[in-house]
N, C-alpha and C. Protein backbone atom coordinates (compact mmCIF):
# COMPACT_ATOMS: atom_id res chain seq x y z
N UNK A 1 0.84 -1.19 0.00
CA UNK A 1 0.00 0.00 0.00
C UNK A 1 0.88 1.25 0.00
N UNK A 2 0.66 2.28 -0.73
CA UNK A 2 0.87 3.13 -0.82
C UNK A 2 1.03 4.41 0.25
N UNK A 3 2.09 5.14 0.35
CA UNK A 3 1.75 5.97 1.92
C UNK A 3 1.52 7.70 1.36
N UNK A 4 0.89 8.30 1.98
CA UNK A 4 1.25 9.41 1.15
C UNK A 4 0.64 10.59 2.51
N UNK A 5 0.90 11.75 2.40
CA UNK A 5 0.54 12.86 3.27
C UNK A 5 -0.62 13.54 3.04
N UNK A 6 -1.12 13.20 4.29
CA UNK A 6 -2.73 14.18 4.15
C UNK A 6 -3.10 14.92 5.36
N UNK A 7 -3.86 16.21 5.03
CA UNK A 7 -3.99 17.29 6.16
C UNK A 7 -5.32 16.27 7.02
N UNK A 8 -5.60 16.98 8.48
CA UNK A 8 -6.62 16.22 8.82
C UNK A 8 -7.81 16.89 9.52
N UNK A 9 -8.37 17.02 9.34
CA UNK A 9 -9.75 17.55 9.99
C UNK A 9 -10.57 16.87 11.22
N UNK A 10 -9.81 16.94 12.20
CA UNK A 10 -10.77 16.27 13.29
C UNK A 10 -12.13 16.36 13.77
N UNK A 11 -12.96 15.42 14.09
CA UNK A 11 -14.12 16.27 14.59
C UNK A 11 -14.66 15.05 15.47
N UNK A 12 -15.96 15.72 16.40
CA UNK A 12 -16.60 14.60 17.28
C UNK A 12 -17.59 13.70 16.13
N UNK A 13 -17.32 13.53 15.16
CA UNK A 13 -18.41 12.85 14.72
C UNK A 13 -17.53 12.17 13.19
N UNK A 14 -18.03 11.09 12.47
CA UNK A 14 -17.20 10.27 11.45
C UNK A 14 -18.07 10.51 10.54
N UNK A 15 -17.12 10.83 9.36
CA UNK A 15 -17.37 10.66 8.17
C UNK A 15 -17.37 9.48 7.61
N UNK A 16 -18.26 9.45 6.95
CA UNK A 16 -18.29 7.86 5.75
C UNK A 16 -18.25 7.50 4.77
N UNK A 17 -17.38 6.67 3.75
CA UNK A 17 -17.90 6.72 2.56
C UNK A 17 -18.96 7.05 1.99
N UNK A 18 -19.34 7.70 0.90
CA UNK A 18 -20.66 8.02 0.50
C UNK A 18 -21.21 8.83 0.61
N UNK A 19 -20.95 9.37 2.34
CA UNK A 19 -21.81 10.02 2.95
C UNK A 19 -21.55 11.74 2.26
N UNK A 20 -22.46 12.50 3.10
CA UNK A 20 -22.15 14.00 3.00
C UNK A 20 -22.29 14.36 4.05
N UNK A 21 -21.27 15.44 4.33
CA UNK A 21 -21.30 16.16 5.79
C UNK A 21 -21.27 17.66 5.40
N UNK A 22 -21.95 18.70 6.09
CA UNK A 22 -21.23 19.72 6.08
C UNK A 22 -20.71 20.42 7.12
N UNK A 23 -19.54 21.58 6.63
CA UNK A 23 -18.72 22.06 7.76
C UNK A 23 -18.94 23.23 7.63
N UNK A 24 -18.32 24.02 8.58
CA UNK A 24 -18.61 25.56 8.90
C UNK A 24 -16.99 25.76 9.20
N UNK A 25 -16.02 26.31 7.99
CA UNK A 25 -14.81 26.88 8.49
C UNK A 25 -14.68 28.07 9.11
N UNK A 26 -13.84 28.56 10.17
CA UNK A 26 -13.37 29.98 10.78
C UNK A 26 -12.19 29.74 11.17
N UNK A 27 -11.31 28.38 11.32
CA UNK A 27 -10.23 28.92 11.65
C UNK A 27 -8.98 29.04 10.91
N UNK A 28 -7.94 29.44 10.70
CA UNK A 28 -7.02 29.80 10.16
C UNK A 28 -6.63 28.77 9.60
N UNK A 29 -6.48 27.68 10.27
CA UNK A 29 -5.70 25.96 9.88
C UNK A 29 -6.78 25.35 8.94
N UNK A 30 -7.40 25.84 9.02
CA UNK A 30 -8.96 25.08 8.03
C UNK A 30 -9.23 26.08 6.90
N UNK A 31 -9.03 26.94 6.91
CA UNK A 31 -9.04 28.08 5.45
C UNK A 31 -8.11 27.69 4.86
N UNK A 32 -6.82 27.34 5.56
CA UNK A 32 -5.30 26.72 4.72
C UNK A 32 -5.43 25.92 3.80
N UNK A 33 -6.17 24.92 4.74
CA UNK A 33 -6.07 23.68 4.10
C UNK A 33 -7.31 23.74 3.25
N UNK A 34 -8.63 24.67 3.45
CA UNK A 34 -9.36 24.19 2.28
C UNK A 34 -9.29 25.10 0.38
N UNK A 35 -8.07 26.09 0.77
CA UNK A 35 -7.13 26.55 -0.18
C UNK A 35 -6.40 25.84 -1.15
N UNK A 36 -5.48 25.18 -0.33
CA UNK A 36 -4.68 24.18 -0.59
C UNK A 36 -5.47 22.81 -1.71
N UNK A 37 -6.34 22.65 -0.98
CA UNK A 37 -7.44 21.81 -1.68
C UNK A 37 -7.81 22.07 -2.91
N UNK A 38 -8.36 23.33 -2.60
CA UNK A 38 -8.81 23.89 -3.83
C UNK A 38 -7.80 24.37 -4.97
N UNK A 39 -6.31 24.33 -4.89
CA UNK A 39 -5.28 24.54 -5.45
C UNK A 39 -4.97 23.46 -6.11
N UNK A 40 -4.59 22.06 -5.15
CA UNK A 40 -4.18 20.73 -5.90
C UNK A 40 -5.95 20.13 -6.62
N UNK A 41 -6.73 20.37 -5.97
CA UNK A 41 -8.09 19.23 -6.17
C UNK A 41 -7.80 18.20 -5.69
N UNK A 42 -7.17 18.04 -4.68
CA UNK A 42 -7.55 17.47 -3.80
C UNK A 42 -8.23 17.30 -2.44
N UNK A 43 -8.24 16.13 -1.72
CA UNK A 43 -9.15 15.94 -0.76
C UNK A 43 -8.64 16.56 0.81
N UNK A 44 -9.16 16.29 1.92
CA UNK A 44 -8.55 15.88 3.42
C UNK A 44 -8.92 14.92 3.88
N UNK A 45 -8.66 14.29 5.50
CA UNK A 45 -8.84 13.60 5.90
C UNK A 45 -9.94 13.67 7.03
N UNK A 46 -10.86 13.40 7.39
CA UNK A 46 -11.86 13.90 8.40
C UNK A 46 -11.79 12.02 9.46
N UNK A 47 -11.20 12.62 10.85
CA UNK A 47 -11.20 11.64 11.60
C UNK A 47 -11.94 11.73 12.62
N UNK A 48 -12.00 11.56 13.81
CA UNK A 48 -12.85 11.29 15.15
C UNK A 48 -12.08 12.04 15.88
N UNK A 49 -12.57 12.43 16.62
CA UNK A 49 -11.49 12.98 18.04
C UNK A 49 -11.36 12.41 18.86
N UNK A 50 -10.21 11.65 19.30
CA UNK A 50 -10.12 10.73 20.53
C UNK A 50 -9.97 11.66 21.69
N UNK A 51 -9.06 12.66 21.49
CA UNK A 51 -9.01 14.00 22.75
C UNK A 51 -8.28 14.89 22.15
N UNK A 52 -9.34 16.46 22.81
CA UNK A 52 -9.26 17.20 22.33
C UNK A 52 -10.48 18.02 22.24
N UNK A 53 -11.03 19.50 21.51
CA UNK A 53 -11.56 19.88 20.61
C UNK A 53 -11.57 20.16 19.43
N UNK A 54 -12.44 20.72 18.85
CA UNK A 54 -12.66 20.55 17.18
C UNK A 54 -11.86 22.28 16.94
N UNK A 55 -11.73 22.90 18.24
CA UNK A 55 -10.98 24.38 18.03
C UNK A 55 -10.15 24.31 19.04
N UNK A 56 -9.16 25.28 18.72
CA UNK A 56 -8.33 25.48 19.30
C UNK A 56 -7.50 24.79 19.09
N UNK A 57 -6.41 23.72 20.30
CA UNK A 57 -5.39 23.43 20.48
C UNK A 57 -5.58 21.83 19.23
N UNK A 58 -4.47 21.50 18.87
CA UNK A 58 -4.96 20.51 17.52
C UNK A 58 -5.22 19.28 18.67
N UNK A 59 -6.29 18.60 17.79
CA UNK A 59 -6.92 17.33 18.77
C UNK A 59 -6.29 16.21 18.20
N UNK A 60 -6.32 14.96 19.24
CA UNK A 60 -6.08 13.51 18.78
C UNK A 60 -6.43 13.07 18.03
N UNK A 61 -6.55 12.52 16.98
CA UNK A 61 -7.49 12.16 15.94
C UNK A 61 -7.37 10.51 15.85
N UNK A 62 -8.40 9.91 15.52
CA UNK A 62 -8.39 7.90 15.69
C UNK A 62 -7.34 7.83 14.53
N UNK A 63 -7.29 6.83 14.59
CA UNK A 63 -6.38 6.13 13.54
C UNK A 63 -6.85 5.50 12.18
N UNK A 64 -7.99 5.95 12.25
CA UNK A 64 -8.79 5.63 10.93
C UNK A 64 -9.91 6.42 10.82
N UNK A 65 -9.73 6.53 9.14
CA UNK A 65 -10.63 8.02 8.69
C UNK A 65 -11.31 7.99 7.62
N UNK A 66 -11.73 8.99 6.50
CA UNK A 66 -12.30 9.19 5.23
C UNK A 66 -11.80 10.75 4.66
N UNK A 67 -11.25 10.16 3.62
CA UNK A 67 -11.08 11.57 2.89
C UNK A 67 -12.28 11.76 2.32
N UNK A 68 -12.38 13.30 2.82
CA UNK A 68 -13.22 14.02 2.44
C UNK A 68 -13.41 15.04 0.74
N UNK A 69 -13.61 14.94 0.18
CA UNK A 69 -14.08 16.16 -1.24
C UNK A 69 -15.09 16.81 -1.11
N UNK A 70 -14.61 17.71 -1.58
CA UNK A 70 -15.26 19.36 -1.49
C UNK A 70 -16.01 19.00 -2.62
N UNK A 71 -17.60 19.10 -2.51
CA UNK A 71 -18.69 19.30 -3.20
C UNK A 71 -19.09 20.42 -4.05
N UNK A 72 -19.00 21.25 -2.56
CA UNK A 72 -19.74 22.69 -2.72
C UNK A 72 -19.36 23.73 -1.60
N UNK A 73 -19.23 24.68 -1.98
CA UNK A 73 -18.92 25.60 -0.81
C UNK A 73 -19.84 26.92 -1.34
N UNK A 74 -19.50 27.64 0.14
CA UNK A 74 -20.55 29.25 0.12
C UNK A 74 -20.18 30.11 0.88
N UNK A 75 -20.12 31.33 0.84
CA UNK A 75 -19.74 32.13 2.06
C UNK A 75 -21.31 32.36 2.64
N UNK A 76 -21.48 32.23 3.98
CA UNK A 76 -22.18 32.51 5.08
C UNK A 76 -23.01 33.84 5.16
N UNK A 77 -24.22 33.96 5.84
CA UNK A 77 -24.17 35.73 6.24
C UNK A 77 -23.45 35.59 6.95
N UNK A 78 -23.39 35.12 7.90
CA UNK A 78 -22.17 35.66 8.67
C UNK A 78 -20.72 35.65 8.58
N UNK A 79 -20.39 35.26 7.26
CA UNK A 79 -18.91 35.19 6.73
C UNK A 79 -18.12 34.23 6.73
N UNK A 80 -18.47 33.27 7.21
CA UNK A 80 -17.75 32.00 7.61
C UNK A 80 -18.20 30.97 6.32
N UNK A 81 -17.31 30.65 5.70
CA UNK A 81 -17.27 29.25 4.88
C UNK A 81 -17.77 28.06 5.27
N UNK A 82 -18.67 27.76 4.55
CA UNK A 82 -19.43 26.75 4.54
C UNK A 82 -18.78 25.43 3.40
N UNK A 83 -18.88 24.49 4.05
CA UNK A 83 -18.27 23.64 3.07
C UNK A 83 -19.61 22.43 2.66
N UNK A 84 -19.51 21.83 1.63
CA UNK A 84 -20.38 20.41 2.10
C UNK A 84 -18.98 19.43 1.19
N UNK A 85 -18.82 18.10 1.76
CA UNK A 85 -18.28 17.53 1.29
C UNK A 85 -18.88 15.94 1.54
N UNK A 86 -18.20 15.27 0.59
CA UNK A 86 -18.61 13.65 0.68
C UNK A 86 -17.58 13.07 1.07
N UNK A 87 -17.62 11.60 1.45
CA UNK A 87 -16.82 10.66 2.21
C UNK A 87 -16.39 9.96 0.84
N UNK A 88 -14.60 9.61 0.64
CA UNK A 88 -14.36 8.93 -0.91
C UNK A 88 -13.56 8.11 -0.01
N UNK A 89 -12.33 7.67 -0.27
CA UNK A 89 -11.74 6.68 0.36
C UNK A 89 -11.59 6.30 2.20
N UNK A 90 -11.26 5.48 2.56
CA UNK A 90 -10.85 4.82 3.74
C UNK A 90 -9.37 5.03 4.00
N UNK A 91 -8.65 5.34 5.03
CA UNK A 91 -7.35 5.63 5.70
C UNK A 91 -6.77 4.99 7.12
N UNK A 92 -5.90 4.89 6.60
CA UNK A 92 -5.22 4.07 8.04
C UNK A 92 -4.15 5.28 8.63
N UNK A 93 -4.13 5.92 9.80
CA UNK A 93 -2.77 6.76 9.96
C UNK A 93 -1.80 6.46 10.35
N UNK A 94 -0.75 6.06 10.09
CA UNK A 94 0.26 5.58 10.21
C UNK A 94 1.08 6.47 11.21
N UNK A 95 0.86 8.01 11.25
CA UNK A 95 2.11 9.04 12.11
C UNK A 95 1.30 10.36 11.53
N UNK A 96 1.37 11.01 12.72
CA UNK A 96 1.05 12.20 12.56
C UNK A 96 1.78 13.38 12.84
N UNK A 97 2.10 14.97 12.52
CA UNK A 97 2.99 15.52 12.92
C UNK A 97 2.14 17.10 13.16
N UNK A 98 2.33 17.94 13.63
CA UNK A 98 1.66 19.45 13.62
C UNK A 98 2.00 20.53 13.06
N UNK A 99 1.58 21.42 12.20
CA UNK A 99 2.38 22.11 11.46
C UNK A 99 2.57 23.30 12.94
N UNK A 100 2.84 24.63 11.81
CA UNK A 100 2.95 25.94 13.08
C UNK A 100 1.87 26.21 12.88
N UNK A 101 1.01 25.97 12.03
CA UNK A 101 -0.58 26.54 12.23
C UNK A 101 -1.54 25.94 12.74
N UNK A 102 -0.95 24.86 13.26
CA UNK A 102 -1.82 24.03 14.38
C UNK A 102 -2.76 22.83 13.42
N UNK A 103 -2.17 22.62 12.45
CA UNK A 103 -2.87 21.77 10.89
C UNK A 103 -2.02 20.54 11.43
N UNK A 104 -3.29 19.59 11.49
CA UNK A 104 -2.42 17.95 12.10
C UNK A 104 -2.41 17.72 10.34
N UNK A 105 -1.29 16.98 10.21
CA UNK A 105 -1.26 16.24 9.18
C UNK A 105 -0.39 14.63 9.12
N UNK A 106 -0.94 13.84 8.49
CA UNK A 106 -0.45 12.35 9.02
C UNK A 106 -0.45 11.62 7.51
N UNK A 107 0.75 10.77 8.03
CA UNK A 107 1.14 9.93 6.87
C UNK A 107 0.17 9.08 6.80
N UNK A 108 -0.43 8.37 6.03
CA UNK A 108 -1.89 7.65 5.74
C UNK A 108 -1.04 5.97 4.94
N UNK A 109 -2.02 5.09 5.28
CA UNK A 109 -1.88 4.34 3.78
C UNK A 109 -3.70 4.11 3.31
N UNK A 110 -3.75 4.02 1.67
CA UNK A 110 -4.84 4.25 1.68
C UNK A 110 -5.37 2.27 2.11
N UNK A 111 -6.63 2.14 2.40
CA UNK A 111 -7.52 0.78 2.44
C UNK A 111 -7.77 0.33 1.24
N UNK A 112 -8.18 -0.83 0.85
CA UNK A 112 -8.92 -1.56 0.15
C UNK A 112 -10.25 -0.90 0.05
N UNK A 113 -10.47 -0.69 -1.38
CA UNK A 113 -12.18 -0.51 -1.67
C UNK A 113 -12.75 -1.41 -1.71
N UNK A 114 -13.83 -0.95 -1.49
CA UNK A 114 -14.77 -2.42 -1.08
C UNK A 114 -15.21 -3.19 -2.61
N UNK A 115 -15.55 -4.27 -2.58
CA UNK A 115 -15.43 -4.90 -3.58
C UNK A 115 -16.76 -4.82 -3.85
N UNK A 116 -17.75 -4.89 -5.04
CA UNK A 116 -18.90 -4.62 -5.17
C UNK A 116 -19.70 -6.64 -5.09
N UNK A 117 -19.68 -6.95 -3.77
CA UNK A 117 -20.52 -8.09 -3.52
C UNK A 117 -22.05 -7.89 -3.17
N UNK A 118 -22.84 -9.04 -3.71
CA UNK A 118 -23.94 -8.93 -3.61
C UNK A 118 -24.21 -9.48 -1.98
N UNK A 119 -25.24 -8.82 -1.79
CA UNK A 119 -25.86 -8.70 -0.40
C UNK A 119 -26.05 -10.78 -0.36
N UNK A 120 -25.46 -11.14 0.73
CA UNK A 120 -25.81 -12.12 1.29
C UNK A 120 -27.36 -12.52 1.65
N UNK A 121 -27.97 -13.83 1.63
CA UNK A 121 -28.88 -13.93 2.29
C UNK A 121 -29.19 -13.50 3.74
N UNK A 122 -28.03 -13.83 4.16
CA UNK A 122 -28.27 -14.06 5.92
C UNK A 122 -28.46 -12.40 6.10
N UNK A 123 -27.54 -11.39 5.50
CA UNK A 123 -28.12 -9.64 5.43
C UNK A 123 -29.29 -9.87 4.58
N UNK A 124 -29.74 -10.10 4.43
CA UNK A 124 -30.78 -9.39 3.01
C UNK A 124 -32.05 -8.21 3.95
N UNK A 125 -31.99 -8.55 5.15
CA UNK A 125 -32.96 -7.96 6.26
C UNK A 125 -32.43 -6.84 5.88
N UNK A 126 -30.80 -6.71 5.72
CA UNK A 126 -30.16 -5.56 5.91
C UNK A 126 -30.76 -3.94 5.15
N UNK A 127 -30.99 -4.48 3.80
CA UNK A 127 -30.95 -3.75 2.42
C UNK A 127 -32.49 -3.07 2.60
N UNK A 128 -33.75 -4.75 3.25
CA UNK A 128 -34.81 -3.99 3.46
C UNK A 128 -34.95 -2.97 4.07
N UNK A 129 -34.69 -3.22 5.34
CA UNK A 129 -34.59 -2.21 6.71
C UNK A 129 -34.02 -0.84 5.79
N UNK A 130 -33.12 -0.57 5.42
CA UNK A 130 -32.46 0.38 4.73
C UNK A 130 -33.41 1.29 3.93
N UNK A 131 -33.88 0.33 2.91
CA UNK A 131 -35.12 0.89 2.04
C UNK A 131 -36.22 1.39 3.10
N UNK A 132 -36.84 0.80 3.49
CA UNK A 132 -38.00 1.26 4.26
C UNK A 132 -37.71 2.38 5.21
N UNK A 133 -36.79 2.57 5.86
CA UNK A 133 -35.69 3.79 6.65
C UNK A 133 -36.11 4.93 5.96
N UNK A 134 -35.75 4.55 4.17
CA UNK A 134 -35.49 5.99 3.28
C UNK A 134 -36.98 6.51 3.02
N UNK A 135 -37.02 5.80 2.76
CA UNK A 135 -38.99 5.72 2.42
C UNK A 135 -39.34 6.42 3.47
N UNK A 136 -39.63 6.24 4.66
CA UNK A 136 -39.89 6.89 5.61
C UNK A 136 -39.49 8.17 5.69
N UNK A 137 -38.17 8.38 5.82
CA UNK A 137 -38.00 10.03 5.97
C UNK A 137 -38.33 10.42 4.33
N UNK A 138 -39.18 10.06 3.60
CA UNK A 138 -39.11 10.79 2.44
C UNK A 138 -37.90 10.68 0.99
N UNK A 139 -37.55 9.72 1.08
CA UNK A 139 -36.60 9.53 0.15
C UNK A 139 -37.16 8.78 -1.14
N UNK A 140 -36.80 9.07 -2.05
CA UNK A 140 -37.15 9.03 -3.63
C UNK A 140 -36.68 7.54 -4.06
N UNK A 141 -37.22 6.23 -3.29
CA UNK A 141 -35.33 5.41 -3.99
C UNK A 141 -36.09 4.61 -5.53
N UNK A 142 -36.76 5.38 -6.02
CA UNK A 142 -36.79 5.10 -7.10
C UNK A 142 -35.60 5.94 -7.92
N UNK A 143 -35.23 6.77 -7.19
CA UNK A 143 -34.37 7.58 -8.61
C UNK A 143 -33.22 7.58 -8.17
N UNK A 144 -32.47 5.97 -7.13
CA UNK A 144 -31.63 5.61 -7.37
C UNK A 144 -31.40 4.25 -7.91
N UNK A 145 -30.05 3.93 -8.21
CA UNK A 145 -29.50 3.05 -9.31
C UNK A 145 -30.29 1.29 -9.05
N UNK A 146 -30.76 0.77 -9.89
CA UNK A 146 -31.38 -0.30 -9.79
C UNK A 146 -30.76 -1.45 -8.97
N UNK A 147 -31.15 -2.14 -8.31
CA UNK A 147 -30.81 -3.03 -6.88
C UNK A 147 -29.53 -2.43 -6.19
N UNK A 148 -29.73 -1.30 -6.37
CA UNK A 148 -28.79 -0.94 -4.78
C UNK A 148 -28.74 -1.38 -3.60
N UNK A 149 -30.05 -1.86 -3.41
CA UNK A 149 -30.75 -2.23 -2.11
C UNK A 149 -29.74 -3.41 -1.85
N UNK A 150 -29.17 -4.23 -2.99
CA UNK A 150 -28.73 -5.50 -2.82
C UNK A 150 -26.95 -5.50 -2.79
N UNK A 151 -26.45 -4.12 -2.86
CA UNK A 151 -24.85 -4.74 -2.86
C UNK A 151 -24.60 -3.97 -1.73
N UNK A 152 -24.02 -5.18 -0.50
CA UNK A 152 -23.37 -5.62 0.43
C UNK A 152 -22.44 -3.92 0.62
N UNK A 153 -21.58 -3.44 0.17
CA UNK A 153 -20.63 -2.21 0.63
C UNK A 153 -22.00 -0.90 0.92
N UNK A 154 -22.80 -0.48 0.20
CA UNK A 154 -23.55 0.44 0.04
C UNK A 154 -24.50 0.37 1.20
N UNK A 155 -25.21 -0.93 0.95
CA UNK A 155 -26.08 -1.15 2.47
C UNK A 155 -25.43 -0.78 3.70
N UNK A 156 -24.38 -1.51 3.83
CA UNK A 156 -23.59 -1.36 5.05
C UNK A 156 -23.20 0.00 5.40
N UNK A 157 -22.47 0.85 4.25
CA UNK A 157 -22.28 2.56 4.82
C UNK A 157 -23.30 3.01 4.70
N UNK A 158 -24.47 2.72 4.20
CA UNK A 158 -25.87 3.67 4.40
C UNK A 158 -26.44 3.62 5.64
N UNK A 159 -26.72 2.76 6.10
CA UNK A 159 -26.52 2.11 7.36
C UNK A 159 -26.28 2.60 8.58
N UNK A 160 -24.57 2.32 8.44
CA UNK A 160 -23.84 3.04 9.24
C UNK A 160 -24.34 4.76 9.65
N UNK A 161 -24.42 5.36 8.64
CA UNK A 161 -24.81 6.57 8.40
C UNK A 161 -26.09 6.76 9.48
N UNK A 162 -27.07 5.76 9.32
CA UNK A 162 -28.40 6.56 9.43
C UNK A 162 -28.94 5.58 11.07
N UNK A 163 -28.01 4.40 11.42
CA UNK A 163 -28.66 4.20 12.29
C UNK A 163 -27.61 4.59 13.89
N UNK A 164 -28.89 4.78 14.95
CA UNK A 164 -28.41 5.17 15.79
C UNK A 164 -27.28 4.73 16.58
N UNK A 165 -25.47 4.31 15.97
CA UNK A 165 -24.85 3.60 16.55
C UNK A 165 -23.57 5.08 17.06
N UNK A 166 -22.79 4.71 18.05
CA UNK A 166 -21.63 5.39 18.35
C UNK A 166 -20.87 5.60 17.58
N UNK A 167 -20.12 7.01 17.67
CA UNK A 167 -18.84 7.09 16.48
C UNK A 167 -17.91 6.43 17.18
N UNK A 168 -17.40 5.65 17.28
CA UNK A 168 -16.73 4.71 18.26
C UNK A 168 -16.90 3.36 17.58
N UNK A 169 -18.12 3.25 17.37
CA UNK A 169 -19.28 1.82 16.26
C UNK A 169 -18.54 2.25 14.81
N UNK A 170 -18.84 3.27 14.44
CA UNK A 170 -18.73 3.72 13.54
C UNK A 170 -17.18 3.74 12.31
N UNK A 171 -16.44 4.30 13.97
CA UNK A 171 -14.66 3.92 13.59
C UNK A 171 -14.48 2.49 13.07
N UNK A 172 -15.31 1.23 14.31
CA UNK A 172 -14.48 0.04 14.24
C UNK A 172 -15.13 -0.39 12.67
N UNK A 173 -15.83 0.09 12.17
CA UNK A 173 -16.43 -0.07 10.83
C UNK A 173 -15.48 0.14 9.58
N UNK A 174 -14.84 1.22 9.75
CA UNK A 174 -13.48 1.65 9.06
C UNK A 174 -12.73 0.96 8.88
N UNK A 175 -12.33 0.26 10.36
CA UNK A 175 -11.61 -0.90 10.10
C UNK A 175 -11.57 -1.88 9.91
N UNK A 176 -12.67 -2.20 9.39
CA UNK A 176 -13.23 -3.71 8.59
C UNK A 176 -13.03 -3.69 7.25
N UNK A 177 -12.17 -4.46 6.39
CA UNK A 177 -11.79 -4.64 5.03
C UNK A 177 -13.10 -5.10 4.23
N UNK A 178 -13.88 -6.10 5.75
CA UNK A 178 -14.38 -7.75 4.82
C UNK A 178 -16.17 -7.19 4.70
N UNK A 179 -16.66 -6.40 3.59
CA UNK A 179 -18.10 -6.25 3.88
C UNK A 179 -18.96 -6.97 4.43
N UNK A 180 -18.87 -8.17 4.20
CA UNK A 180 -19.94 -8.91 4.90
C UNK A 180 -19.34 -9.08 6.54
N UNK A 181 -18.26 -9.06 7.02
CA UNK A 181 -17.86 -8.98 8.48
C UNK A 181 -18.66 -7.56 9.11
N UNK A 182 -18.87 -6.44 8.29
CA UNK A 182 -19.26 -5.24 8.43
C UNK A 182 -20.74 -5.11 8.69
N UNK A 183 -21.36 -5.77 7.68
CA UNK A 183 -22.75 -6.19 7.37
C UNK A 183 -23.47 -6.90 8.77
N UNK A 184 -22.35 -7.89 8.78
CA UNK A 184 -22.52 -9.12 10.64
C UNK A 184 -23.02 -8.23 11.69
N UNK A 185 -21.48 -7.01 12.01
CA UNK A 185 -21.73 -6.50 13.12
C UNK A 185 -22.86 -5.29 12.98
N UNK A 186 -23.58 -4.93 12.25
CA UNK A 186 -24.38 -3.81 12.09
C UNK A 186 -25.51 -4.60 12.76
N UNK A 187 -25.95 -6.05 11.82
CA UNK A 187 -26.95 -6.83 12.30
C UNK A 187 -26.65 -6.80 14.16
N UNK A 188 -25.88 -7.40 14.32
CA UNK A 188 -25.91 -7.84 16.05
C UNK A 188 -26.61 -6.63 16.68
N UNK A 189 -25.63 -5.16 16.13
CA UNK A 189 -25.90 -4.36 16.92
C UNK A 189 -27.71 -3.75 16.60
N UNK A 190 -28.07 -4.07 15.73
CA UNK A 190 -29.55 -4.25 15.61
C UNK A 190 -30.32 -4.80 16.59
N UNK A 191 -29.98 -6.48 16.59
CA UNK A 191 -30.18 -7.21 17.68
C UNK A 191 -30.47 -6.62 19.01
């Protein structure tokens, strides 16, 4: 695997493949880096905070993450940059170091993408539950891609996303290579 340097964005809460989050920049280390971004086109890294806050002094960040891409951005009324971004790859951090602007940045290797397997029987509860979830809050899933419902990586980070588990749950998810091992523990914690 490949190692390479990426800025990092800590926060109390995990990003996910797929997912979308948005942020609210103001501080100096986070305008840098979403410059910088916008210079190469490239991504960051958005991790968990093991200790720390999300301001001020730079926080701990877990050891596994999601680079983040910049979607869309806006300036604020109140002036502050708004970001929205999505979750693209999986990260392992290998070492981290601090710049002078208080910007954690850590040597990464990237993960394995998930392989596009079809939803197991023993999940198949999984994909329903999922559907009926979206349906409920109002979601369109007709005008997404035909049997989504059924591949094993997608269920599982949609999932992740929407049901009520810990970012803590959420991390050890990151660090699962094997989708259907991923798929297992979502079920239990259903259970």
């Amino acid at each position: 695997m490949a190692h390479e340097s990426l800025p990092l964005f800590p926060l109390h809460k995990v990003l996910l493949p797929g997912a979308a989050m948005d942020l609210r920049i103001f501080e100096r280390r986070y305008l840098d880096l979403v410059r910088d971004c916008g210079r190469s086109g490239g991504g960051f890294g958005v991790c968990l905070i093991l200790e720390g806050n999300e301001a001020g002094a730079p926080a701990t960040p877990a050891a596994y993450g999601v680079e983040a891409l910049i979607e869309n951005f806006d300036m604020g009324e109140d002036g502050l940059l708004s970001l929205r971004v999505r979750g693209h790859r999986r990260f392992h951090v290998l070492r981290t170091r601090v710049r002078d602007n208080g910007l954690v940045m850590a040597d990464v290797e990237w993960l394995s993408k998930d392989e596009d397997f079809e939803i197991l029987p023993e999940h198949a509860l999984l994909g329903t539950l999922l559907q009926t979830m979206m349906e409920k809050v109002g979601t369109d899933v007709s005008k997404l891609p035909a049997r989504v419902f059924e591949h094993a990586g997608w269920v599982g980070w949609r999932l992740a996303q929407v049901l009520p588990i810990t970012p803590e749950q959420r991390v050890s998810l990151l660090q699962e290579d094997d989708v259907n091992a991923r798929l297992q523990r979502l079920l239990e914690w259903i259970d």
